[in-house]
C-alpha atoms as a PDB file:
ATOM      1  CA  UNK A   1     -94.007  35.850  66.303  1.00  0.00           C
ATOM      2  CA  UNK A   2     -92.851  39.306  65.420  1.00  0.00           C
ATOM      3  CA  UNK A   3     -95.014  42.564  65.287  1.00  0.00           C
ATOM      4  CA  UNK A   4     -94.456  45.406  63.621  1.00  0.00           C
ATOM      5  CA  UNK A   5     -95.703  48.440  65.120  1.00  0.00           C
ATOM      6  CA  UNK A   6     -96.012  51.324  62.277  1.00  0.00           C
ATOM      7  CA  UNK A   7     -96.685  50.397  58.177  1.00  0.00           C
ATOM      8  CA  UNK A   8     -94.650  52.868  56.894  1.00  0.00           C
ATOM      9  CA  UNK A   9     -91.936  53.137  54.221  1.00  0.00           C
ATOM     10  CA  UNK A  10     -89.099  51.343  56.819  1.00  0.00           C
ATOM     11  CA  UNK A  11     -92.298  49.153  58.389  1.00  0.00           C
ATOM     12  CA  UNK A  12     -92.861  47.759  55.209  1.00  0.00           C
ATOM     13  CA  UNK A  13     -89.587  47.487  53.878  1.00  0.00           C
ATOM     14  CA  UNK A  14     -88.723  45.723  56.584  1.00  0.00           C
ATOM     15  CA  UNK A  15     -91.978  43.489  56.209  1.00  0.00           C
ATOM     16  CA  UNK A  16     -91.746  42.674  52.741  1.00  0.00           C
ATOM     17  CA  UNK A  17     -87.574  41.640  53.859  1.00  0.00           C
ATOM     18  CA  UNK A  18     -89.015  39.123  55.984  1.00  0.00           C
ATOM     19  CA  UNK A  19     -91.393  37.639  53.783  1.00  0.00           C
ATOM     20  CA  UNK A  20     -88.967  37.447  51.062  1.00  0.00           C
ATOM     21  CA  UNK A  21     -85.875  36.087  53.451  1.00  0.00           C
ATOM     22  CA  UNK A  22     -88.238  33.162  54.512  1.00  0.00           C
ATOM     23  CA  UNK A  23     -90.627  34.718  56.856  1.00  0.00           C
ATOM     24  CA  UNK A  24     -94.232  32.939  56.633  1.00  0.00           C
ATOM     25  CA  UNK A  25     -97.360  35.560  56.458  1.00  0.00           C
ATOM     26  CA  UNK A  26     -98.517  33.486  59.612  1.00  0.00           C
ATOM     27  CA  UNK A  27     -95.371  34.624  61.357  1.00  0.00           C
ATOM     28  CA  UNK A  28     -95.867  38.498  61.596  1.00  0.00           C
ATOM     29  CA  UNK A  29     -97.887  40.491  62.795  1.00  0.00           C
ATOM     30  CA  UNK A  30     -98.393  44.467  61.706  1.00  0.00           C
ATOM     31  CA  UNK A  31    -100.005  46.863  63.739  1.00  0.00           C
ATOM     32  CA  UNK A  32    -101.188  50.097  61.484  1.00  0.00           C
ATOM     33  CA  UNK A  33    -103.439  52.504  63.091  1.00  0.00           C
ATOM     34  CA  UNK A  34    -104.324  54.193  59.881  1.00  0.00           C
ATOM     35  CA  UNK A  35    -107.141  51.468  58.042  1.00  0.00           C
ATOM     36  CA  UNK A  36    -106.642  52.290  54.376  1.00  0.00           C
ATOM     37  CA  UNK A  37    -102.541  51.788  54.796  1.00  0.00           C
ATOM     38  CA  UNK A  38    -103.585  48.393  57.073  1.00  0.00           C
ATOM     39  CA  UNK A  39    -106.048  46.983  54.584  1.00  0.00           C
ATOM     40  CA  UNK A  40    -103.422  47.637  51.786  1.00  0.00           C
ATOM     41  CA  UNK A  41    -100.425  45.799  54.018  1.00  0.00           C
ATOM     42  CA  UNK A  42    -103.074  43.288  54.588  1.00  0.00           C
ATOM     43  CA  UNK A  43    -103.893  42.417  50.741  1.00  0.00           C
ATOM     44  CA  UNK A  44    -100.430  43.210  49.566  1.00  0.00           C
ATOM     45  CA  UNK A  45     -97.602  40.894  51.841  1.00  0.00           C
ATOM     46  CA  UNK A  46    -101.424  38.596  53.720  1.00  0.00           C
ATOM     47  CA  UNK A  47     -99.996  39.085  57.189  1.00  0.00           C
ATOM     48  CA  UNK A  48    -102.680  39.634  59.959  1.00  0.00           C
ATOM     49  CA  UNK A  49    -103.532  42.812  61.282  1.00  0.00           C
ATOM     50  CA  UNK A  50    -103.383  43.225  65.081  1.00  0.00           C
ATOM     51  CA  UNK A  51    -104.481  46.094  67.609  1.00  0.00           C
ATOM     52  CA  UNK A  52    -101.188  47.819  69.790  1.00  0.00           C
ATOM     53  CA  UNK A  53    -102.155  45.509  72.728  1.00  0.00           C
ATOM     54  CA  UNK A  54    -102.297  42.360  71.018  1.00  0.00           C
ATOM     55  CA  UNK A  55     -99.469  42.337  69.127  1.00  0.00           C
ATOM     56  CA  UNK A  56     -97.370  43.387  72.276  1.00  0.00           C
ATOM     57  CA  UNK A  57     -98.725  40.591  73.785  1.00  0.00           C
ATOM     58  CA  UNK A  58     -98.195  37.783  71.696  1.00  0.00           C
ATOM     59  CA  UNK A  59     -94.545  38.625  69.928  1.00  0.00           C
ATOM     60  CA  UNK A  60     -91.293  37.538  71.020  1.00  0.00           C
ATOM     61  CA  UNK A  61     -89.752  40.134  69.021  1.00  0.00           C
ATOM     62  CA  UNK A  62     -91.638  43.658  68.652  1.00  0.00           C
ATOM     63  CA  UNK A  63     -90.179  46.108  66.077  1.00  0.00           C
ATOM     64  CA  UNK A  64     -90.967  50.124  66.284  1.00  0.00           C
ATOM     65  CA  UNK A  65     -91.229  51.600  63.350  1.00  0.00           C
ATOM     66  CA  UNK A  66     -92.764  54.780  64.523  1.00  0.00           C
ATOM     67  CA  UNK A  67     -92.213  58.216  64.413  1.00  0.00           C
ATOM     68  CA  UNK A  68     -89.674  59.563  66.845  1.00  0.00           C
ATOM     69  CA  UNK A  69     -92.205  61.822  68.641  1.00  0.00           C
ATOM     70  CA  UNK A  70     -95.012  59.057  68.794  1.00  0.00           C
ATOM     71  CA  UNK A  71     -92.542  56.887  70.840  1.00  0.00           C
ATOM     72  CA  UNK A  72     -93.417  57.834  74.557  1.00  0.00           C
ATOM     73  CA  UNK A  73     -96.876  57.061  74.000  1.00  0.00           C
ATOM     74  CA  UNK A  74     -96.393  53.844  72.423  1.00  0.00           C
ATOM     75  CA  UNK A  75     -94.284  52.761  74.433  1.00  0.00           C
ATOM     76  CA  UNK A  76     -96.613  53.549  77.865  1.00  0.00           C
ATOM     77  CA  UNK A  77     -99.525  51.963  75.832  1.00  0.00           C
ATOM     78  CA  UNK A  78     -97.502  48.362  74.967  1.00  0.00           C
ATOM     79  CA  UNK A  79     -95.580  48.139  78.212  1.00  0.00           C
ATOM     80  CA  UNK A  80     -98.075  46.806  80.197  1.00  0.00           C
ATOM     81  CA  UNK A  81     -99.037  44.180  77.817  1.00  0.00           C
ATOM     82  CA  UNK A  82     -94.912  42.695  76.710  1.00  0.00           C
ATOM     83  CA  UNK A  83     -94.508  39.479  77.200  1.00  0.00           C
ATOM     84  CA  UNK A  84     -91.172  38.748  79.741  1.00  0.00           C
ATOM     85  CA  UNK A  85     -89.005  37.617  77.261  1.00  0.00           C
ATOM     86  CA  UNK A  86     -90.118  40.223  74.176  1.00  0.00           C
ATOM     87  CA  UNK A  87     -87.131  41.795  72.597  1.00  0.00           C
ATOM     88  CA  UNK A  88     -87.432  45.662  71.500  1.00  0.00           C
ATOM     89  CA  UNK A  89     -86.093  46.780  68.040  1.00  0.00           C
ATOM     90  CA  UNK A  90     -86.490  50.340  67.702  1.00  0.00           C
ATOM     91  CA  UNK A  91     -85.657  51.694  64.123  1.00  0.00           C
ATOM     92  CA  UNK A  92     -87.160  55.345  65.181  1.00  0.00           C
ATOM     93  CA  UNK A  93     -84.264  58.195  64.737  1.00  0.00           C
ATOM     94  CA  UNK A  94     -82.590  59.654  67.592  1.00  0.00           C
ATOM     95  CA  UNK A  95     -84.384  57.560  70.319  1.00  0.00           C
ATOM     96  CA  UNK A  96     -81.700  55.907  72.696  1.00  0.00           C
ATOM     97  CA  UNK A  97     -82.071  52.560  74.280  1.00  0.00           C
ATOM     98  CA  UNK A  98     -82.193  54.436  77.930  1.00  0.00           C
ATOM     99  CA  UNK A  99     -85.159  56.031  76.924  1.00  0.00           C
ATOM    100  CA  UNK A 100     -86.678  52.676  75.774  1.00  0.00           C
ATOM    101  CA  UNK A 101     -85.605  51.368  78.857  1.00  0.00           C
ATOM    102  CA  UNK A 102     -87.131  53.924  80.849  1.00  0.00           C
ATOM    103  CA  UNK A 103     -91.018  53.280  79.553  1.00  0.00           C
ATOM    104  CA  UNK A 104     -90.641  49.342  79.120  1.00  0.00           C
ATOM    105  CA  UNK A 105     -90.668  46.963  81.919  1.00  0.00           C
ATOM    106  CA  UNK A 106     -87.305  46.111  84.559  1.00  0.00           C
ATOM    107  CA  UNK A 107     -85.127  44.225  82.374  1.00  0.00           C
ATOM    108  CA  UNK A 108     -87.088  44.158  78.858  1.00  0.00           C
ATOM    109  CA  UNK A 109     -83.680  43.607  76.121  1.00  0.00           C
ATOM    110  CA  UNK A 110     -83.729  46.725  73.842  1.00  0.00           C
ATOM    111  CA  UNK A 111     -81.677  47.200  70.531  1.00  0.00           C
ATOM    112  CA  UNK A 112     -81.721  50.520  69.288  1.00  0.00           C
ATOM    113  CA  UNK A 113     -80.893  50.197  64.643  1.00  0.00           C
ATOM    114  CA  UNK A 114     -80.359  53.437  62.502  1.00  0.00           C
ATOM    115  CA  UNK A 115     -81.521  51.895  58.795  1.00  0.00           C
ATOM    116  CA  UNK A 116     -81.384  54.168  55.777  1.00  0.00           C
ATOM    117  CA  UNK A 117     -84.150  54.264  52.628  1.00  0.00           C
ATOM    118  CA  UNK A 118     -82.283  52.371  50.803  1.00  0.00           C
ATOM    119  CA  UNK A 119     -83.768  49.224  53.052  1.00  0.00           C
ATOM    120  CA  UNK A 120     -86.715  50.021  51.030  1.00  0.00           C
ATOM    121  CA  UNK A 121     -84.952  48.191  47.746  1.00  0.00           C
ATOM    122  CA  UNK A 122     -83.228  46.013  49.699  1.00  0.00           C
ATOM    123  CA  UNK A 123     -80.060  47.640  49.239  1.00  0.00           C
ATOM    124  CA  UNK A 124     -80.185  49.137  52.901  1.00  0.00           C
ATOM    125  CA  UNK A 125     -77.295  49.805  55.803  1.00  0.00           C
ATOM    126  CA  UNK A 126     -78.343  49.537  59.337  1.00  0.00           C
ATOM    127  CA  UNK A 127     -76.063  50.098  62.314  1.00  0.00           C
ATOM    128  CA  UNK A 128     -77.521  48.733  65.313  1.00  0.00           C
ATOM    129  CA  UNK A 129     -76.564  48.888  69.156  1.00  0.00           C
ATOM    130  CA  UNK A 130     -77.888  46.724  72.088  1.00  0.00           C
ATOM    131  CA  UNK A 131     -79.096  48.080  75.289  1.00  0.00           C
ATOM    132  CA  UNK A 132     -78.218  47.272  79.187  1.00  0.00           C
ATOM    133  CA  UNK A 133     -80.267  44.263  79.366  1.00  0.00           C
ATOM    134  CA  UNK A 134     -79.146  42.710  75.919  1.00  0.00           C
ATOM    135  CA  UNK A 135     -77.702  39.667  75.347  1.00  0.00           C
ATOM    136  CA  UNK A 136     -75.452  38.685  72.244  1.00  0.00           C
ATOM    137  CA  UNK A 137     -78.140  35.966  71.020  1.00  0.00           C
ATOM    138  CA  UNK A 138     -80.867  38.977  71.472  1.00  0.00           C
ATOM    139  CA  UNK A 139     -78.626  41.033  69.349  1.00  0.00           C
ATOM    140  CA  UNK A 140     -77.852  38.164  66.817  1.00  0.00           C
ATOM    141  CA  UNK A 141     -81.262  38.074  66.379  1.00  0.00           C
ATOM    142  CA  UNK A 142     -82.143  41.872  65.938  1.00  0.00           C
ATOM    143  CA  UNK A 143     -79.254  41.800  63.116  1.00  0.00           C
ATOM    144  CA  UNK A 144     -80.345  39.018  61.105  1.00  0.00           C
ATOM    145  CA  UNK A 145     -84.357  40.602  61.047  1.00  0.00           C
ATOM    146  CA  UNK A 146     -82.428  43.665  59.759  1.00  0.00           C
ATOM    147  CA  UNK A 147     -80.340  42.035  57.084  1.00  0.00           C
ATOM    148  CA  UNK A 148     -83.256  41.318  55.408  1.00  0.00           C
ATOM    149  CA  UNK A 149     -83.238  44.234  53.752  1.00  0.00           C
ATOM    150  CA  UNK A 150     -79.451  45.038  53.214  1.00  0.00           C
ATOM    151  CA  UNK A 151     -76.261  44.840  55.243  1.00  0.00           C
ATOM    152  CA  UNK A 152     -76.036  45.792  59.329  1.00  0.00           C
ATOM    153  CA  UNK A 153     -72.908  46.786  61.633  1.00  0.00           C
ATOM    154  CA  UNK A 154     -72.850  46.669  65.256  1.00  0.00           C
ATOM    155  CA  UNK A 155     -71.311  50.104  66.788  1.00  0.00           C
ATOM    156  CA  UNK A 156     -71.274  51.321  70.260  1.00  0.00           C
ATOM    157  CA  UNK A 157     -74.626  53.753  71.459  1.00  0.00           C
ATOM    158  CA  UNK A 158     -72.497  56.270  71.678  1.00  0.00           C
ATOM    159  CA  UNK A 159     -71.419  56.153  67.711  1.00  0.00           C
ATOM    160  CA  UNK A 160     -75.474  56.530  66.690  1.00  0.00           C
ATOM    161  CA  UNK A 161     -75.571  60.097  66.135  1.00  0.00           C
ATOM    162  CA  UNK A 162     -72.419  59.808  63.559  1.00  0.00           C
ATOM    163  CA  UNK A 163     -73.977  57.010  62.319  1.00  0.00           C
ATOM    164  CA  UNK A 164     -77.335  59.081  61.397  1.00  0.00           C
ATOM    165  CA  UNK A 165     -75.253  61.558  59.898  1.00  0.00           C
ATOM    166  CA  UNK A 166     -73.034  59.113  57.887  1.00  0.00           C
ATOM    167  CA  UNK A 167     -75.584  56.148  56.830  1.00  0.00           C
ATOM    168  CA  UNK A 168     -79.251  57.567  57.856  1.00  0.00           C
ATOM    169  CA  UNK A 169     -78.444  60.683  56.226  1.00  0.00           C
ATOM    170  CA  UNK A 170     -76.200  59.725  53.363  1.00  0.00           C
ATOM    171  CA  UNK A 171     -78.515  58.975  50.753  1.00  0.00           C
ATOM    172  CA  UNK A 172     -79.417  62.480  50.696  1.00  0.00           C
ATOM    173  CA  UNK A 173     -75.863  63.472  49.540  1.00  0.00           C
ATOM    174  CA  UNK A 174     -75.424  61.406  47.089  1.00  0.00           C
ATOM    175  CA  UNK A 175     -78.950  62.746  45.934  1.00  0.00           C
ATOM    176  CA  UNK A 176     -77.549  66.185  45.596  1.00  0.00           C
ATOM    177  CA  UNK A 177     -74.264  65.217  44.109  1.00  0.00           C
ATOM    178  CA  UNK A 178     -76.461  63.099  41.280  1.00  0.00           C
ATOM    179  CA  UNK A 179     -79.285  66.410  40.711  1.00  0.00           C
ATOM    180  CA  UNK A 180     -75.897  68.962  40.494  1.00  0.00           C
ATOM    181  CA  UNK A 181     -74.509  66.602  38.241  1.00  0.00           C
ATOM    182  CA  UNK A 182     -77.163  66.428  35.692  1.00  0.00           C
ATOM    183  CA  UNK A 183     -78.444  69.894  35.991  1.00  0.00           C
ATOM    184  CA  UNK A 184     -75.008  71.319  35.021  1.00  0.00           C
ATOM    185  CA  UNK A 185     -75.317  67.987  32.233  1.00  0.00           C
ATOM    186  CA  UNK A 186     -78.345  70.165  30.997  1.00  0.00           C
ATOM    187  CA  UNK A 187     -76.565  73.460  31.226  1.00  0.00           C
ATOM    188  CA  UNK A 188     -74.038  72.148  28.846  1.00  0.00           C
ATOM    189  CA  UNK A 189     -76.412  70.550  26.298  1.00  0.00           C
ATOM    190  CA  UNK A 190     -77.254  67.433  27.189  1.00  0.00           C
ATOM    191  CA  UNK A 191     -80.853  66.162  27.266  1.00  0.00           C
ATOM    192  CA  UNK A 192     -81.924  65.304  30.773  1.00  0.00           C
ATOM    193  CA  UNK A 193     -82.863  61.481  30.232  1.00  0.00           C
ATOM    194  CA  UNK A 194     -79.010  61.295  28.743  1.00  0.00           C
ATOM    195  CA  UNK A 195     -77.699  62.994  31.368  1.00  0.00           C
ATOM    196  CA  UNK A 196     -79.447  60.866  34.294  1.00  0.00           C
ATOM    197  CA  UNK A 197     -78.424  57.952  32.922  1.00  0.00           C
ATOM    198  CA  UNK A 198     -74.785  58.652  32.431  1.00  0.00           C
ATOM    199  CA  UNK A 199     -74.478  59.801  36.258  1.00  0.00           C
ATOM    200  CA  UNK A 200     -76.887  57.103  37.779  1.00  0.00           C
ATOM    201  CA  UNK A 201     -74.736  54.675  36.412  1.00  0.00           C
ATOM    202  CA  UNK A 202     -71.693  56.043  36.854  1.00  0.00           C
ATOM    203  CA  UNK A 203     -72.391  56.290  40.413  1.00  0.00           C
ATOM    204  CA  UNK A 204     -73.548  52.886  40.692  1.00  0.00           C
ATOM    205  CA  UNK A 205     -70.324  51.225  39.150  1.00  0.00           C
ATOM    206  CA  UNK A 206     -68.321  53.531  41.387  1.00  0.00           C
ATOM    207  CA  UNK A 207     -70.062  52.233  44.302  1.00  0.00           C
ATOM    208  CA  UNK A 208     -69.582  48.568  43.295  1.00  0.00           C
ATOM    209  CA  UNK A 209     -66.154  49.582  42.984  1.00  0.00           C
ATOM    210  CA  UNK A 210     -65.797  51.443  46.332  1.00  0.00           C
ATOM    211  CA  UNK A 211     -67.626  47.781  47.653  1.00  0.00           C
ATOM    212  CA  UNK A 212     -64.608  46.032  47.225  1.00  0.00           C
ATOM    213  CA  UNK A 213     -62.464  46.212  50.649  1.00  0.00           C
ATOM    214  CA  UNK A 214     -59.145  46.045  48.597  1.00  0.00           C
ATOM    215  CA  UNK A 215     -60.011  48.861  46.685  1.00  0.00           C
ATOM    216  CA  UNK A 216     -59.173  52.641  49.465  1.00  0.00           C
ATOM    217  CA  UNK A 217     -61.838  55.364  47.940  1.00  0.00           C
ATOM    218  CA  UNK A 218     -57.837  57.395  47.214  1.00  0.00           C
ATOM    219  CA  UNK A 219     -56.359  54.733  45.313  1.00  0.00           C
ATOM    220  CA  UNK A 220     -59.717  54.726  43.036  1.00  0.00           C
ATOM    221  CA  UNK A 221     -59.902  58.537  42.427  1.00  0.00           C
ATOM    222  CA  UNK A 222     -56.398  58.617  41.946  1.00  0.00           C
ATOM    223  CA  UNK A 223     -56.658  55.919  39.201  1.00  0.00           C
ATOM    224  CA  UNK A 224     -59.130  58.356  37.392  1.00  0.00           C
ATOM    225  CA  UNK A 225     -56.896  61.304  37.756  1.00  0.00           C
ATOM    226  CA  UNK A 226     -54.681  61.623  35.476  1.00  0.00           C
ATOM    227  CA  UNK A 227     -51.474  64.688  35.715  1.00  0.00           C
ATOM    228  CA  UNK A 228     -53.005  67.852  33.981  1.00  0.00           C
ATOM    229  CA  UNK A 229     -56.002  65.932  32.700  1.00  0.00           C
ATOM    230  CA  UNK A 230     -60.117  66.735  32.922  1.00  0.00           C
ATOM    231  CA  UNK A 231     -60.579  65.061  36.489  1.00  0.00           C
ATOM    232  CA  UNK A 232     -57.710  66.997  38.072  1.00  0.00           C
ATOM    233  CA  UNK A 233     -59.179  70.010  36.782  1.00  0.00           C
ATOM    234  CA  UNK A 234     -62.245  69.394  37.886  1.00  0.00           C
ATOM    235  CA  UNK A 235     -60.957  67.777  41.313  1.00  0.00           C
ATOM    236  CA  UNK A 236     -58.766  71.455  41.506  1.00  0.00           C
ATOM    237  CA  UNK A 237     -62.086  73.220  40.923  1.00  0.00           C
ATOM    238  CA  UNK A 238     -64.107  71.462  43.855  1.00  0.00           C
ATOM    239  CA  UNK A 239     -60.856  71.926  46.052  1.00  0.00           C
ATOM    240  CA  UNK A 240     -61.076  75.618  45.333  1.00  0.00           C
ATOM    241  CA  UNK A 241     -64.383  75.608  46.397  1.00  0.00           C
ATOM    242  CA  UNK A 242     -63.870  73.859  50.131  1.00  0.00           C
ATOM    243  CA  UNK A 243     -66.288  70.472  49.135  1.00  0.00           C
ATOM    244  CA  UNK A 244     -64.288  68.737  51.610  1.00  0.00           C
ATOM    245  CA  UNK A 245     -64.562  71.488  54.285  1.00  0.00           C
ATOM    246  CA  UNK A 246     -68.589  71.639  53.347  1.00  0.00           C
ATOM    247  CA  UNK A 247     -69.102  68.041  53.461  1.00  0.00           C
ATOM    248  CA  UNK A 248     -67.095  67.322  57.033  1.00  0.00           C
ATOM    249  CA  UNK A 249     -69.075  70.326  57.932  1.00  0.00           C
ATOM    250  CA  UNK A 250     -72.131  69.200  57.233  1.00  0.00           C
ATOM    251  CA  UNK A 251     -71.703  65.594  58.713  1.00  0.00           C
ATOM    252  CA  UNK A 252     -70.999  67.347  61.760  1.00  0.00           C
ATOM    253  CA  UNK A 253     -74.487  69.378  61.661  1.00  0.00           C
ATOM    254  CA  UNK A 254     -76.271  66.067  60.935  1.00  0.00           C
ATOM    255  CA  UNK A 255     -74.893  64.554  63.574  1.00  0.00           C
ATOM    256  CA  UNK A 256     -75.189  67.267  66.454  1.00  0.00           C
ATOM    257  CA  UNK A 257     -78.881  67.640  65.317  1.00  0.00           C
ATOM    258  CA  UNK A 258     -79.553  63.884  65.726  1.00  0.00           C
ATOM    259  CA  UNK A 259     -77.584  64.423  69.440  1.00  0.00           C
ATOM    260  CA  UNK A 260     -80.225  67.090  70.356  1.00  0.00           C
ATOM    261  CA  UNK A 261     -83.011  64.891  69.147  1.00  0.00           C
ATOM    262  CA  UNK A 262     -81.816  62.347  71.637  1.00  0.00           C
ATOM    263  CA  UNK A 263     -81.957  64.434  74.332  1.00  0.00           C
ATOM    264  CA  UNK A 264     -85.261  65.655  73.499  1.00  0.00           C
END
């Protein structure tokens, strides 16, 4: 049996992965303490609904999909109620497997994941890392829940915080690249529904394209670029204006904010 603790965007996305991967109804459990979002969960995947306690106690496999700052008290609420051989899948930002350790029972396996929103389309990237009492057929296990909705790589703990910044947080740039791009679309003309379709799927190709191993993300601009033609002008014009510089520094400000998150 697995539970789900929290039906929220990653809960469900997550939920509706493993329903659609193979999962029965009968074989998850969700635990929502909100009743409207429950009773929706409820009528929209059938899965039973379960108080904190009770799910704890009857899944092998327990996933958090909680709020970072909810996690202490969930996890002093379920710990006296895991079964001895329950493996922990935390998805919450920020919180590291010795923390999980800390408020779960002696020996309890813990795997920490970092998904992205993505997950929610099935299209999602998940690193995950296993904790001091993990084993690798625990952690096979945690990684094929979380391919249900989109692809997972293993990295050392210690990588999570450049992971957030890199995978948790990414969507968000390419969000801002795609609004710049058709606001300045607008600017010069364009109506907006033209414009948003030109970059959405000009981004998607690209990324199909940057998909391919074989294919270096240089090799591909440089096949665009051609000597004193419209992309190196506009490649000189970003240059000018230190995008490279901003976007390193930026990773580097997601990634020391997710460090302080994790140590509170």
């Amino acid at each position: 049996m697995i539970a789900i603790i929290g039906g929220g965007k990653m809960g469900e996305a997550l939920l509706a992965g493993l329903l659609a991967t193979g999962y029965e109804p009968t074989q998850v459990l969700v635990t929502e303490p909100h009743p409207d979002r429950a009773a929706e969960l409820r009528e929209r995947y059938g899965v039973a609904l379960a108080p904190l306690a009770d799910s704890a106690a009857r899944a092998s496999t327990l996933v958090l999909a909680i709020k970072p700052q909810d996690m202490v008290d969930v996890l002093n609420d379920l710990s006296g109620h895991l079964r001895a051989d329950c493996l922990v899948v935390s998805i919450a930002a920020g919180i590291t497997t010795a923390l999980l350790e800390k408020h779960l029972p002696a020996d309890i396996p813990v795997v920490r994941a970092m998904p992205n929103t993505p997950a929610l389309v099935g299209k999602g990237m998940t690193a995950i890392a296993a904790g001091s009492h993990t084993g690798d057929a625990q952690l096979d296990h945690a990684e094929s829940l979380l391919r249900s909705v989109g692809d997972v790589v293993r990295v050392p703990e210690h990588h999570m915080d450049t992971v957030t910044a890199l995978s948790g947080s990414g969507p968000a740039y390419f969000y801002f690249i795609a609004e710049t791009m058709i606001e300045a679309g607008v600017a010069m003309g364009m109506t907006r529904a033209a414009a948003r379709k030109l970059v959405t799927q000009t981004i998607t190709g690209a990324a199909e394209m940057l998909a391919d191993p074989d294919n270096h993300p240089v090799v591909l601009r440089e096949a665009v670029t051609s000597p004193g033609g419209t992309t190196a002008a506009a490649v000189r014009e970003l240059e000018r204006h230190g995008v490279r510089t901003a976007f390193t520094e930026a990773l580097e400000a997601a990634r020391d904010r997710s460090r302080r998150l994790s140590e509170g």
